[in-house]
PDB file of N, CA and C in Angstrom:
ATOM      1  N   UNK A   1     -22.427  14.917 -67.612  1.00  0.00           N
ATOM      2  CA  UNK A   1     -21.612  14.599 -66.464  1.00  0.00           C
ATOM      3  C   UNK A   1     -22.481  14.702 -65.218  1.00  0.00           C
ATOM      4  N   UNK A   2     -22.379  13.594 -64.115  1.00  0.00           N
ATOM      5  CA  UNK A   2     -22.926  13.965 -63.199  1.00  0.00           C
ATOM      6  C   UNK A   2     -22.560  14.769 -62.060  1.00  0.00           C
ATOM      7  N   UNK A   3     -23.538  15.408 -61.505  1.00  0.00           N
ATOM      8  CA  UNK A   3     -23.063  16.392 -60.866  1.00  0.00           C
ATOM      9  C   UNK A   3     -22.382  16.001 -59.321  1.00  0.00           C
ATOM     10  N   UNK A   4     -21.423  16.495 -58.834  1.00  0.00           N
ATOM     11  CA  UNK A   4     -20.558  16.415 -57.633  1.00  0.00           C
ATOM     12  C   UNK A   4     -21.049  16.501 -56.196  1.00  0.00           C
ATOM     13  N   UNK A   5     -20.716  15.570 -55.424  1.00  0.00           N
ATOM     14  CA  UNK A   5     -21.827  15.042 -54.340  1.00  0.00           C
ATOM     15  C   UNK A   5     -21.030  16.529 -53.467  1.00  0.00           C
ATOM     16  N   UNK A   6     -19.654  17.068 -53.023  1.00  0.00           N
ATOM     17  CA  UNK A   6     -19.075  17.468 -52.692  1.00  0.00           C
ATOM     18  C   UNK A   6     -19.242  18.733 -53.189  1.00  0.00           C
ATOM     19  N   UNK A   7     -19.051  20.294 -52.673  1.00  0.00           N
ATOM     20  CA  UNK A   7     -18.514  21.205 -53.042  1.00  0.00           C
ATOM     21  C   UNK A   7     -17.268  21.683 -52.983  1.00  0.00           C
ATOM     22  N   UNK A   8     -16.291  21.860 -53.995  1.00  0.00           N
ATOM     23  CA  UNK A   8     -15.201  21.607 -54.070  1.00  0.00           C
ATOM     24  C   UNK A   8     -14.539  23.419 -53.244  1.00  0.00           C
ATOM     25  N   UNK A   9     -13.445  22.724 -52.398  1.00  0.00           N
ATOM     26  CA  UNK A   9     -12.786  24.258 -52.039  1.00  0.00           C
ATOM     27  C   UNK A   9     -12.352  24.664 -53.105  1.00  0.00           C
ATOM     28  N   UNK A  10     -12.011  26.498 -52.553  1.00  0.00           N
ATOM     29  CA  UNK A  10     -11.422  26.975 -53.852  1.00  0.00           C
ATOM     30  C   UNK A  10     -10.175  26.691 -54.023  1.00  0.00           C
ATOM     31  N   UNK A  11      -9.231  26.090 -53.519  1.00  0.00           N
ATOM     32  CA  UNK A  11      -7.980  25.380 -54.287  1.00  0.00           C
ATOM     33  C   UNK A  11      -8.255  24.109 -55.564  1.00  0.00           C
ATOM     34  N   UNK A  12      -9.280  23.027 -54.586  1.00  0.00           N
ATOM     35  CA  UNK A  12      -9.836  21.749 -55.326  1.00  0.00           C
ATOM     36  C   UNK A  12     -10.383  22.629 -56.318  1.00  0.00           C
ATOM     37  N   UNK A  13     -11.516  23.823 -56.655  1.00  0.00           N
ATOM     38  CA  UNK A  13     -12.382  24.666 -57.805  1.00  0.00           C
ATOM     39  C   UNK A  13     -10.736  24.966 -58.958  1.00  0.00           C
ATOM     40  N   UNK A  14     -10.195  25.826 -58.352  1.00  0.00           N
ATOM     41  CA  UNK A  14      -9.095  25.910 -59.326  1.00  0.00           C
ATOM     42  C   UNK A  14      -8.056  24.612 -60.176  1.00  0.00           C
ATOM     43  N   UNK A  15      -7.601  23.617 -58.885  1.00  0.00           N
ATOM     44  CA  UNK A  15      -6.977  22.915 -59.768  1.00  0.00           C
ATOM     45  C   UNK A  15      -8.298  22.029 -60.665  1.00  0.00           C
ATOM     46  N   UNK A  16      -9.463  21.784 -60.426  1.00  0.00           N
ATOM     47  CA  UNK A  16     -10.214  21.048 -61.019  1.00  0.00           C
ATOM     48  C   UNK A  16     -10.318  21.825 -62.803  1.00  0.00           C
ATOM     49  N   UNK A  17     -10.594  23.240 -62.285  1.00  0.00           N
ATOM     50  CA  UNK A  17     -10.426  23.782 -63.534  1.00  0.00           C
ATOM     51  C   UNK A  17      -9.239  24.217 -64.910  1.00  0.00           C
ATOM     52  N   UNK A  18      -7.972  23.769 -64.001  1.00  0.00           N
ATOM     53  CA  UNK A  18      -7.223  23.842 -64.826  1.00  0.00           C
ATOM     54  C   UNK A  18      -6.746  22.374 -65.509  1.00  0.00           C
ATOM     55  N   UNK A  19      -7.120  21.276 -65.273  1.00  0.00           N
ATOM     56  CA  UNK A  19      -7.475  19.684 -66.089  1.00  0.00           C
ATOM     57  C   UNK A  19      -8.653  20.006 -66.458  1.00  0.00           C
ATOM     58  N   UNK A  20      -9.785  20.377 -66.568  1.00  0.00           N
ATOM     59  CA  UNK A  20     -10.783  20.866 -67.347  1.00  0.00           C
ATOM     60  C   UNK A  20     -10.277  21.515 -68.684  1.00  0.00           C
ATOM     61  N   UNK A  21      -9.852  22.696 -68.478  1.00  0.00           N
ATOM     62  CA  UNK A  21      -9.350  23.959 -69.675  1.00  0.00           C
ATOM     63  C   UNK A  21      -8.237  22.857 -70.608  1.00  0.00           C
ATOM     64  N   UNK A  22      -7.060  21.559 -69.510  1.00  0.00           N
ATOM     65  CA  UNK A  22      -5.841  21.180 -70.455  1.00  0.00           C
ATOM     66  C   UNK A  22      -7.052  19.792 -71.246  1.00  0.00           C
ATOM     67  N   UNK A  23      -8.148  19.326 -70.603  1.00  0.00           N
ATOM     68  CA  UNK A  23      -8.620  18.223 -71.330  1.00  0.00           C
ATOM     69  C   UNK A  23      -9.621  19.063 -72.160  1.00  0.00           C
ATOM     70  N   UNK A  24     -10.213  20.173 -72.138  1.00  0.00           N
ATOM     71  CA  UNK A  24     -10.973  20.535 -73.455  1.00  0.00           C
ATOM     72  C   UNK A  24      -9.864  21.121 -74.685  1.00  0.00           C
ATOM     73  N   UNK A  25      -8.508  21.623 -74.172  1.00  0.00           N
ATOM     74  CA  UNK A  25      -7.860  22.039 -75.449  1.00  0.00           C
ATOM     75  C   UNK A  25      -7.718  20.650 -75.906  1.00  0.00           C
ATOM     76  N   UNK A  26      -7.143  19.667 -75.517  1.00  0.00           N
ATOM     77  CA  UNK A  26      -7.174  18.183 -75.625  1.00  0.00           C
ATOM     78  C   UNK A  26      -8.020  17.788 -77.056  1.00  0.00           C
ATOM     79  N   UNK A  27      -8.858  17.755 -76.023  1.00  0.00           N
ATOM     80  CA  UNK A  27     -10.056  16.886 -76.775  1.00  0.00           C
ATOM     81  C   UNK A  27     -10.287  17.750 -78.276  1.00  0.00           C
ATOM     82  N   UNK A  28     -10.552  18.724 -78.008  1.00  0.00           N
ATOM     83  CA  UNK A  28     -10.772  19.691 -79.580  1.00  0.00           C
ATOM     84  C   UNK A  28      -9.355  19.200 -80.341  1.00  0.00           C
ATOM     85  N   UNK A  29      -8.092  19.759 -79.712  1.00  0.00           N
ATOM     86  CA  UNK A  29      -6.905  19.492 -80.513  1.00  0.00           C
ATOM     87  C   UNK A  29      -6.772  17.691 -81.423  1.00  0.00           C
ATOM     88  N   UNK A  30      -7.353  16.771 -80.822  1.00  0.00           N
ATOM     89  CA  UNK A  30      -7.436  15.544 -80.919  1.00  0.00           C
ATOM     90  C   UNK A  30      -8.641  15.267 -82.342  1.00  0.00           C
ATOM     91  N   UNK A  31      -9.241  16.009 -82.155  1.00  0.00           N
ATOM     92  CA  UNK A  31     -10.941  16.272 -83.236  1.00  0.00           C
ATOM     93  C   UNK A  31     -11.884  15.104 -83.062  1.00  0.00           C
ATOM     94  N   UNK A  32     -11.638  14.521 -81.670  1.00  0.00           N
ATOM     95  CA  UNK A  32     -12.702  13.955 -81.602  1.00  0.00           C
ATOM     96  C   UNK A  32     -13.987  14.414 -81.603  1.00  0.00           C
ATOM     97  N   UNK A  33     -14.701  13.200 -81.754  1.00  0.00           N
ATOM     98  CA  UNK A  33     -16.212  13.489 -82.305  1.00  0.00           C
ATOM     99  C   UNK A  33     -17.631  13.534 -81.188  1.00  0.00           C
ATOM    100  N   UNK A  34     -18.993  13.531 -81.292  1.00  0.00           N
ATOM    101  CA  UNK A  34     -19.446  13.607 -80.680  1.00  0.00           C
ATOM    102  C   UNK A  34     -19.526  14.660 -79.455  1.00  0.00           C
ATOM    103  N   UNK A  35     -19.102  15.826 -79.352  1.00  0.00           N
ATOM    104  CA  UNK A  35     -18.673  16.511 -78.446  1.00  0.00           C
ATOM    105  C   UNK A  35     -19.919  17.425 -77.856  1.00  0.00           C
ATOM    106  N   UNK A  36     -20.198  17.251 -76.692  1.00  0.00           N
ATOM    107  CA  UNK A  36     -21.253  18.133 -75.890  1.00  0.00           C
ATOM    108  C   UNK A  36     -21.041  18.848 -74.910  1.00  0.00           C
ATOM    109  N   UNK A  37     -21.991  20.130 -74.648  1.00  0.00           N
ATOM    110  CA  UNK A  37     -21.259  20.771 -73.731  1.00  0.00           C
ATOM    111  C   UNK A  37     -21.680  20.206 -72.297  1.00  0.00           C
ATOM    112  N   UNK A  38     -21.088  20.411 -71.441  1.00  0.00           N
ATOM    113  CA  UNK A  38     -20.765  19.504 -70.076  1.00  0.00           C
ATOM    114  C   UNK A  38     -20.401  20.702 -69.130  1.00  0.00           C
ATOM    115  N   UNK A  39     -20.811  20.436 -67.598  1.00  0.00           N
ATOM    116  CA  UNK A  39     -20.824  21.603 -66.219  1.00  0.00           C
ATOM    117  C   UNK A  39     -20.318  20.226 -65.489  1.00  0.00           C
ATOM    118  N   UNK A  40     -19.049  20.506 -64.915  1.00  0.00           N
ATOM    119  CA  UNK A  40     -18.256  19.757 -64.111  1.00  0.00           C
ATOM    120  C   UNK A  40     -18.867  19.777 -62.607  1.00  0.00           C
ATOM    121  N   UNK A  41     -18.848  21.279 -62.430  1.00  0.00           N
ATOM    122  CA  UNK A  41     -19.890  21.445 -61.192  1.00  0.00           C
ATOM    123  C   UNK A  41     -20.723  22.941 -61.387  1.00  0.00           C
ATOM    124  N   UNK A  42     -21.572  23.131 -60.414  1.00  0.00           N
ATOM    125  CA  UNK A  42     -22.231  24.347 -60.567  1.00  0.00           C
ATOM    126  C   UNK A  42     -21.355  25.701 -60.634  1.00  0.00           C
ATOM    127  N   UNK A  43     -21.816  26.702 -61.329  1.00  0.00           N
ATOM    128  CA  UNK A  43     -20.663  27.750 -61.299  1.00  0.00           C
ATOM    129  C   UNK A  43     -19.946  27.677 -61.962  1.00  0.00           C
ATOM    130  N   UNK A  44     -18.990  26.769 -62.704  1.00  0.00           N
ATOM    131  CA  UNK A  44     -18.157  26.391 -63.699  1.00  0.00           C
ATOM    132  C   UNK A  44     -18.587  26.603 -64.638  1.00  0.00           C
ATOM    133  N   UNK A  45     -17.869  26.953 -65.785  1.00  0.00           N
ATOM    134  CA  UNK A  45     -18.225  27.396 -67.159  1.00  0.00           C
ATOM    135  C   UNK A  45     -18.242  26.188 -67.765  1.00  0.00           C
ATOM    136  N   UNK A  46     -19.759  25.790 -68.469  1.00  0.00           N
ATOM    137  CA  UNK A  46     -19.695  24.484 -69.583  1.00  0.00           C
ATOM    138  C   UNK A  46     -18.596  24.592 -70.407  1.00  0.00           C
ATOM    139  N   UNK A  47     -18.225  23.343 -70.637  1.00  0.00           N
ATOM    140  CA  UNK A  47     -16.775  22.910 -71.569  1.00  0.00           C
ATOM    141  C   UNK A  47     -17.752  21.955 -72.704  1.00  0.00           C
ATOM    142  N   UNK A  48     -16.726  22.135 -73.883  1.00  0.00           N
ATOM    143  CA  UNK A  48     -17.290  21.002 -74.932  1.00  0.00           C
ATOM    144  C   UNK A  48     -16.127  19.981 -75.194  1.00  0.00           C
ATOM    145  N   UNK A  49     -17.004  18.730 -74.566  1.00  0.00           N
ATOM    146  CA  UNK A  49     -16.239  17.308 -74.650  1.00  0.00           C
ATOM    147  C   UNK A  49     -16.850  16.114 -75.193  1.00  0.00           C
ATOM    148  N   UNK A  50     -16.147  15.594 -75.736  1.00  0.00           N
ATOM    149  CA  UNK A  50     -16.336  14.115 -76.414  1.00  0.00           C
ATOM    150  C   UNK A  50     -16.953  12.949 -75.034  1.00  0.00           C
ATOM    151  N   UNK A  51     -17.566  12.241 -75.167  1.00  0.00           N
ATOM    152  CA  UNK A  51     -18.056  11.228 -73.729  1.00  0.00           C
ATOM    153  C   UNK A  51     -16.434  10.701 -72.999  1.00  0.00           C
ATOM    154  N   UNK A  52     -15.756  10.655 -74.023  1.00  0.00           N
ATOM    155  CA  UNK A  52     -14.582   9.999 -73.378  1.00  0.00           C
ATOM    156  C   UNK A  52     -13.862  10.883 -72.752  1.00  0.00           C
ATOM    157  N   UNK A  53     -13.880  11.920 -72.902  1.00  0.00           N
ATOM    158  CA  UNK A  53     -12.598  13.014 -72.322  1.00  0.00           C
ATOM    159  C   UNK A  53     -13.685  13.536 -71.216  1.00  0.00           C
ATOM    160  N   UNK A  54     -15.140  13.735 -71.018  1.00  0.00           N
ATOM    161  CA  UNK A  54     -15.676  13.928 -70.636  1.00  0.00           C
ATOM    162  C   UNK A  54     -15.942  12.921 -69.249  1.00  0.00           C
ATOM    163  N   UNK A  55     -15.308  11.845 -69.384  1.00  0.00           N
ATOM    164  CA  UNK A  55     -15.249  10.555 -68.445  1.00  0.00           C
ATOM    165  C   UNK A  55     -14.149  10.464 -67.874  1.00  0.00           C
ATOM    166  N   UNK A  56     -12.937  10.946 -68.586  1.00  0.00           N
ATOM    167  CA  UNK A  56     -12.312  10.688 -67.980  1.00  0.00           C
ATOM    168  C   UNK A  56     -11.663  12.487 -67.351  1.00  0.00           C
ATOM    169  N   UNK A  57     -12.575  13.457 -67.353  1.00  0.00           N
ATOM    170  CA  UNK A  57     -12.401  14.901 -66.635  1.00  0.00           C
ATOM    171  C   UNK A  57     -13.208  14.396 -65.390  1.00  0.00           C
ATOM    172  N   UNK A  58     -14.466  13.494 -65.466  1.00  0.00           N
ATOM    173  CA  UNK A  58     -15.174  13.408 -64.134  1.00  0.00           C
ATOM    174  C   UNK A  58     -14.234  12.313 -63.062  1.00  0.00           C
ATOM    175  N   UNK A  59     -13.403  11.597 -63.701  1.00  0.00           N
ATOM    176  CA  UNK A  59     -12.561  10.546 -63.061  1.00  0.00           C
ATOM    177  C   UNK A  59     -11.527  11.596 -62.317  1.00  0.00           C
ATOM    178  N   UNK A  60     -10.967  11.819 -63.057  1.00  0.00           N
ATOM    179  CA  UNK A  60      -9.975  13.133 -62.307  1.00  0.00           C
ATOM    180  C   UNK A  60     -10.785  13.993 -61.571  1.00  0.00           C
ATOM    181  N   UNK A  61     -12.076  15.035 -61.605  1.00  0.00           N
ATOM    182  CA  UNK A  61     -12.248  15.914 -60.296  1.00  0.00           C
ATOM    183  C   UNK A  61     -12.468  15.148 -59.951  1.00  0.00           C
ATOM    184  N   UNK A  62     -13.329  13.613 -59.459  1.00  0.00           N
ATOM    185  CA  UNK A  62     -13.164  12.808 -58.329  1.00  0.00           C
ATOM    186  C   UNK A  62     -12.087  12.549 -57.302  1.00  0.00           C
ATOM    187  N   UNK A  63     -11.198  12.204 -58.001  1.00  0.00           N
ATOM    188  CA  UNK A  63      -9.882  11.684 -57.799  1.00  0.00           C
ATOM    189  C   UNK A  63      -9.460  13.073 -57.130  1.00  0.00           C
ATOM    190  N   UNK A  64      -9.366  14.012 -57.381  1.00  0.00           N
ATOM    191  CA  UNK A  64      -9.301  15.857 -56.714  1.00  0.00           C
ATOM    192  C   UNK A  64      -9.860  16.103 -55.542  1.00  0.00           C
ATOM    193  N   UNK A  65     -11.305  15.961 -55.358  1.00  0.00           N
ATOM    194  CA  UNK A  65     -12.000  15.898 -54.350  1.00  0.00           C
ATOM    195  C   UNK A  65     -11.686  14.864 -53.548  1.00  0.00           C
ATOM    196  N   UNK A  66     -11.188  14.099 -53.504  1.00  0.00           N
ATOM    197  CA  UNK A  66     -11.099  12.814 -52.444  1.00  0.00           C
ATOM    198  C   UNK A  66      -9.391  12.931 -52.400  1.00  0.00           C
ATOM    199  N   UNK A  67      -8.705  13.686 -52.424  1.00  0.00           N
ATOM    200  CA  UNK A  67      -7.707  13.488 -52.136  1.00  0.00           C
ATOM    201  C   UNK A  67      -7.043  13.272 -50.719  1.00  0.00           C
ATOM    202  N   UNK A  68      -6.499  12.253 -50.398  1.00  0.00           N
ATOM    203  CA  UNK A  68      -5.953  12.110 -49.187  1.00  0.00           C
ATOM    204  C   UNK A  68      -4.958  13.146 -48.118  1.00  0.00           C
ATOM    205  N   UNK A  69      -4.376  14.099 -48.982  1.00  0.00           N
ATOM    206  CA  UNK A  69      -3.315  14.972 -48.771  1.00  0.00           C
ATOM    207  C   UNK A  69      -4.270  16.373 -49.209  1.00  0.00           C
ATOM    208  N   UNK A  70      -5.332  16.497 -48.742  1.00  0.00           N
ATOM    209  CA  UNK A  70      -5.095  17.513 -48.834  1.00  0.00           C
ATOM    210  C   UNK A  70      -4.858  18.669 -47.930  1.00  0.00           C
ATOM    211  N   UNK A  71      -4.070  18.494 -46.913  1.00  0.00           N
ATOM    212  CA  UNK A  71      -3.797  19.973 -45.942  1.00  0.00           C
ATOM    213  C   UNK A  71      -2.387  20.094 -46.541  1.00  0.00           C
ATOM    214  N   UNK A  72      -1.830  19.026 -47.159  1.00  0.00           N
ATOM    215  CA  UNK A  72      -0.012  19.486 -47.743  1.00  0.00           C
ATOM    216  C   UNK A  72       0.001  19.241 -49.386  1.00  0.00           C
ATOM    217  N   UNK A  73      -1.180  19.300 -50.068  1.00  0.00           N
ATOM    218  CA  UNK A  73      -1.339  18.978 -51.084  1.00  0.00           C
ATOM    219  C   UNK A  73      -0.331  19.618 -52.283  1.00  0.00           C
ATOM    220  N   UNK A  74       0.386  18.700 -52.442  1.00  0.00           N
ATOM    221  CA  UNK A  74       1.626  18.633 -53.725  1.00  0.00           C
ATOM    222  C   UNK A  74       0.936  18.781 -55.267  1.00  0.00           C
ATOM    223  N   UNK A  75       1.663  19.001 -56.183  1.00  0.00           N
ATOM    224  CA  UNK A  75       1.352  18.774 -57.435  1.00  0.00           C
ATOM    225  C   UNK A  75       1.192  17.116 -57.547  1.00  0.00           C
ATOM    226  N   UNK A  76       0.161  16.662 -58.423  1.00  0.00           N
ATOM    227  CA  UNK A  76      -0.039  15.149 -58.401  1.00  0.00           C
ATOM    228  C   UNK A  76       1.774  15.143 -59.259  1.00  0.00           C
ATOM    229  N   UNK A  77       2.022  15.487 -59.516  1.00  0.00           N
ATOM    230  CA  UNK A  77       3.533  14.871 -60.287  1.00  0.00           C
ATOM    231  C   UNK A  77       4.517  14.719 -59.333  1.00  0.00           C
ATOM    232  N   UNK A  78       4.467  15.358 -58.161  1.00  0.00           N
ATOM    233  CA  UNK A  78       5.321  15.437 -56.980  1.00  0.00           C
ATOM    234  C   UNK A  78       4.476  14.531 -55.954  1.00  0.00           C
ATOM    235  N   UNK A  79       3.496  14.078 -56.053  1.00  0.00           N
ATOM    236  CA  UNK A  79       2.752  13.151 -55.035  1.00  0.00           C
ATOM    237  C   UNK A  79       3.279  12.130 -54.622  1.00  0.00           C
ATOM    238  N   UNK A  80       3.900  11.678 -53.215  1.00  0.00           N
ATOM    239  CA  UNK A  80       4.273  10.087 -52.750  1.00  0.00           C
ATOM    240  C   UNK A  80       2.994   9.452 -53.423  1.00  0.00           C
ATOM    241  N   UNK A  81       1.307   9.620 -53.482  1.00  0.00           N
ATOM    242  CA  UNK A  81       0.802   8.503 -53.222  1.00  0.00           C
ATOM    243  C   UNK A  81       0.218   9.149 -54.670  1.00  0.00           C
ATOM    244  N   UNK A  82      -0.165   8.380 -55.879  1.00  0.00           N
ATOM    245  CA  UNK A  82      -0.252   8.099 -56.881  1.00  0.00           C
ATOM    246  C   UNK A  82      -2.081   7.649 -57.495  1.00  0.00           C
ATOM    247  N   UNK A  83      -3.113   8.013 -56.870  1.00  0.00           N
ATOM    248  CA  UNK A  83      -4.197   7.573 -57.259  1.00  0.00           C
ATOM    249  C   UNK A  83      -4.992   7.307 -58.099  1.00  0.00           C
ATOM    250  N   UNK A  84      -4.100   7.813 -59.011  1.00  0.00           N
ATOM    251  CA  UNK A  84      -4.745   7.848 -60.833  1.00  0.00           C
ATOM    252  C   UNK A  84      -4.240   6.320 -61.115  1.00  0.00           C
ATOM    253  N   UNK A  85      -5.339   5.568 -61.406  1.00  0.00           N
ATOM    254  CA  UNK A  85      -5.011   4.122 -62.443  1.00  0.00           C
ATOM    255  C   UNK A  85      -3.958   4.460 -63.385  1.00  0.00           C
ATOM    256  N   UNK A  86      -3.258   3.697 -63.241  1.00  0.00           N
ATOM    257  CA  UNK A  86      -2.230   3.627 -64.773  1.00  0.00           C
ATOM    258  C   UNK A  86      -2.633   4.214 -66.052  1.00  0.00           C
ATOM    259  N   UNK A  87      -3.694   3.743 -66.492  1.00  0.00           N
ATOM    260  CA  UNK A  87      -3.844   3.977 -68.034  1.00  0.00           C
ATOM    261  C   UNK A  87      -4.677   5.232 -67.692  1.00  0.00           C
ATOM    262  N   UNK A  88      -4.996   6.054 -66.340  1.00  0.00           N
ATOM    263  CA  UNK A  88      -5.824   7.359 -66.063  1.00  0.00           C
ATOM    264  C   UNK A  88      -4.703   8.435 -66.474  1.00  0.00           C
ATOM    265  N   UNK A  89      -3.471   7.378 -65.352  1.00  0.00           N
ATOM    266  CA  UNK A  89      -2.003   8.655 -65.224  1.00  0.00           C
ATOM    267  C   UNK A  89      -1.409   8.902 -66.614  1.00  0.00           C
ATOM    268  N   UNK A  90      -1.182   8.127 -67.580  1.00  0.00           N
ATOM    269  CA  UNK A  90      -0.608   7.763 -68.648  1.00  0.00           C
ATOM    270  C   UNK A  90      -1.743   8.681 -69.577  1.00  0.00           C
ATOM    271  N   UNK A  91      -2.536   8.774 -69.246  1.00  0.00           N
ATOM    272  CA  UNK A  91      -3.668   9.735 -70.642  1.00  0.00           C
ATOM    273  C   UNK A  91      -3.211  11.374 -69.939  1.00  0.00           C
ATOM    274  N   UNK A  92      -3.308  11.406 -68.485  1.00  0.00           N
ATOM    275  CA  UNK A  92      -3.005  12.584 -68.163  1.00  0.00           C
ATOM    276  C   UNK A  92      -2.199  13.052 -68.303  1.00  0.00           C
ATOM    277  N   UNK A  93      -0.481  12.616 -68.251  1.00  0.00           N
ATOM    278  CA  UNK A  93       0.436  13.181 -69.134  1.00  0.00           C
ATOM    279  C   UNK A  93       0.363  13.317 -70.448  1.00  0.00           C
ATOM    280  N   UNK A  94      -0.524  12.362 -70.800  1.00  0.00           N
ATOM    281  CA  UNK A  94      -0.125  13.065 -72.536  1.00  0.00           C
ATOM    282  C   UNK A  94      -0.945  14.399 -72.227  1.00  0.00           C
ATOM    283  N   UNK A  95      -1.977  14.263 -71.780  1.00  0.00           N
ATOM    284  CA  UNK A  95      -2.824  15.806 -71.876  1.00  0.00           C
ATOM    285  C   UNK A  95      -2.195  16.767 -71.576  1.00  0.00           C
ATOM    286  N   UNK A  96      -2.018  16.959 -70.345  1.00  0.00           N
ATOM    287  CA  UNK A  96      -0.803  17.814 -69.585  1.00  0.00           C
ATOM    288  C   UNK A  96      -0.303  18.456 -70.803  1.00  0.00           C
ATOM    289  N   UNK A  97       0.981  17.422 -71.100  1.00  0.00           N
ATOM    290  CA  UNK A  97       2.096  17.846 -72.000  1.00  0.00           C
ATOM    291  C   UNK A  97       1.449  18.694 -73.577  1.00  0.00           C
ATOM    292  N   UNK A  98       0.456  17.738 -74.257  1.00  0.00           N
ATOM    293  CA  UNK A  98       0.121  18.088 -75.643  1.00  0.00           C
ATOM    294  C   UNK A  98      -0.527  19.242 -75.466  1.00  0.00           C
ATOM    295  N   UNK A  99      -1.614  19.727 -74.516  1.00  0.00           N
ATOM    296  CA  UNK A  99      -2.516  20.753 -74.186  1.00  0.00           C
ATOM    297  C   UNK A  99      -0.918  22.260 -73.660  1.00  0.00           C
ATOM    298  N   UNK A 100      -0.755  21.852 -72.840  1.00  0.00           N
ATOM    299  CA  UNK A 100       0.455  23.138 -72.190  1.00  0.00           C
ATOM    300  C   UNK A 100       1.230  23.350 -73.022  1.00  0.00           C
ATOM    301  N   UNK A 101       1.853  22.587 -73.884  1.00  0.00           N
ATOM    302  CA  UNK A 101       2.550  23.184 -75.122  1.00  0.00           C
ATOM    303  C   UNK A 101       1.908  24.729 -75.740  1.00  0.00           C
ATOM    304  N   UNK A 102       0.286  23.924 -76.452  1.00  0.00           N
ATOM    305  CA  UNK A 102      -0.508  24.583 -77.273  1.00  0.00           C
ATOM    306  C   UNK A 102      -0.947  26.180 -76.392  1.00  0.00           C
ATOM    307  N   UNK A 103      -1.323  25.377 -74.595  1.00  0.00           N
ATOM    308  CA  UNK A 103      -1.615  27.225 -73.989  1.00  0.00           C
ATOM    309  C   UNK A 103      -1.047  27.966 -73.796  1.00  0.00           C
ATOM    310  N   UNK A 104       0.131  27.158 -73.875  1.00  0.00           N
ATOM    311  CA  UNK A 104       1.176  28.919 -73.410  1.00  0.00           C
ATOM    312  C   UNK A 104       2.109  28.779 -74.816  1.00  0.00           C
ATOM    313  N   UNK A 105       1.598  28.405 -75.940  1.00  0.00           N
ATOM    314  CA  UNK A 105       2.513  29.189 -77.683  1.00  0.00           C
ATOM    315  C   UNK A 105       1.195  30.296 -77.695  1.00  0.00           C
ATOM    316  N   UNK A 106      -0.693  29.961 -77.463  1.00  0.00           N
ATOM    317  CA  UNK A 106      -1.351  31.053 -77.074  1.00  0.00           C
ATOM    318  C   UNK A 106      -1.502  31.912 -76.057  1.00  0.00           C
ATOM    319  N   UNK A 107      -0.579  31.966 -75.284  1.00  0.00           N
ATOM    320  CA  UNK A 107      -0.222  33.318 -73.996  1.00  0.00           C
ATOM    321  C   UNK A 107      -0.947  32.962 -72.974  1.00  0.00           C
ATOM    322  N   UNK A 108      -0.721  31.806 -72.761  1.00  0.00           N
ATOM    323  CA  UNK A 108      -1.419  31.539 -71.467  1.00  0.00           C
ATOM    324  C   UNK A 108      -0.249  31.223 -70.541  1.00  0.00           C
ATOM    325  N   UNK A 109       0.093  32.119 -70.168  1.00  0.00           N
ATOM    326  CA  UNK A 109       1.317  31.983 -68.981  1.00  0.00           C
ATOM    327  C   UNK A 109       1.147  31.525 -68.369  1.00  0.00           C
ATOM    328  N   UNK A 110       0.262  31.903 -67.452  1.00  0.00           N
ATOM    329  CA  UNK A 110      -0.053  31.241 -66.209  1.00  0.00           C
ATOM    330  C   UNK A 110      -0.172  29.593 -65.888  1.00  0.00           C
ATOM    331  N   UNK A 111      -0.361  29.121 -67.219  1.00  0.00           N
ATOM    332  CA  UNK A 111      -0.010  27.724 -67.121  1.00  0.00           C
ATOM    333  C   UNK A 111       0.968  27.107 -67.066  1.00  0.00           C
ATOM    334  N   UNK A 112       1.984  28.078 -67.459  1.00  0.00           N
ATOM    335  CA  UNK A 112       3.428  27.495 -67.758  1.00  0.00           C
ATOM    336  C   UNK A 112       3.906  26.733 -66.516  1.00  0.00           C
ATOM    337  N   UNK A 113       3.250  27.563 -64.737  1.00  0.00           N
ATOM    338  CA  UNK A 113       3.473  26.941 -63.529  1.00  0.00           C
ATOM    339  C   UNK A 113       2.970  25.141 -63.921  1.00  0.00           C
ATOM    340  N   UNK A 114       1.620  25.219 -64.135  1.00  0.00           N
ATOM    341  CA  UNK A 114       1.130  23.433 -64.457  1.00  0.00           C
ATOM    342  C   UNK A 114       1.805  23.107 -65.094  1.00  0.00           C
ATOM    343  N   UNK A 115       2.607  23.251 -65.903  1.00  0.00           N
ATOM    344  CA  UNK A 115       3.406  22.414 -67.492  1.00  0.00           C
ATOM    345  C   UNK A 115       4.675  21.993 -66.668  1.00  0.00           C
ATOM    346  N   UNK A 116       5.645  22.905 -66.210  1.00  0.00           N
ATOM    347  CA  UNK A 116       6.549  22.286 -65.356  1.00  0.00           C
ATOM    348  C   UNK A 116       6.612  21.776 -64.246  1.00  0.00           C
ATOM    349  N   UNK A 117       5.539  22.317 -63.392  1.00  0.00           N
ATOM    350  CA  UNK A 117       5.537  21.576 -62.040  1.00  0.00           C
ATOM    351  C   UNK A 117       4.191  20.432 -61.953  1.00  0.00           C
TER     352      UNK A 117
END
């Protein structure tokens, strides 16, 4: 992955990392192949991803970092303005949904906030 022209605040660092953590349970849960480990940005803990989930985690922190809203920044599910391509938004709910199931049946509470909101 290439590395991020931007240093991300620590709100952008957190939500970046929590679509990181739902696209690596993802990608493992899925068994895709080819999988390498990957640094989203410096400081971040390498994740192991397939090129594709790995393409499309760098499409999303982009899409994070350049956000238009961010001094009132909403959950992208509550967002008026919509920046994820169709077939970006449409992979991200499935992730969302299939991944947050799986982290919080393993006690990951704290996600349960991302899963519903």
């Amino acid at each position: 992955m290439r590395s991020m022209h931007k240093e991300p605040t620590a709100q952008q660092a957190k939500d970046i990392k929590v679509i990181a953590r739902f696209t690596e349970v993802w990608c493992a849960g899925q068994l895709h192949s080819n999988q390498q480990q990957i640094t989203v940005y410096p400081g971040m803990q390498p994740l192991t991803l397939c090129p594709e989930c790995a393409a499309f985690l760098e499409y999303a922190a982009k899409k994070r970092l350049h956000c238009p809203l961010e001094a009132e920044k909403p959950t992208c599910r509550r967002c008026r303005i919509h920046c994820y391509a169709p077939q970006q938004r449409t992979l991200v709910k499935q992730i969302m949904a299939w991944s947050g199931k799986r982290m919080i049946l393993r006690g990951r509470l704290d996600y349960l906030w991302h899963y519903f909101f």
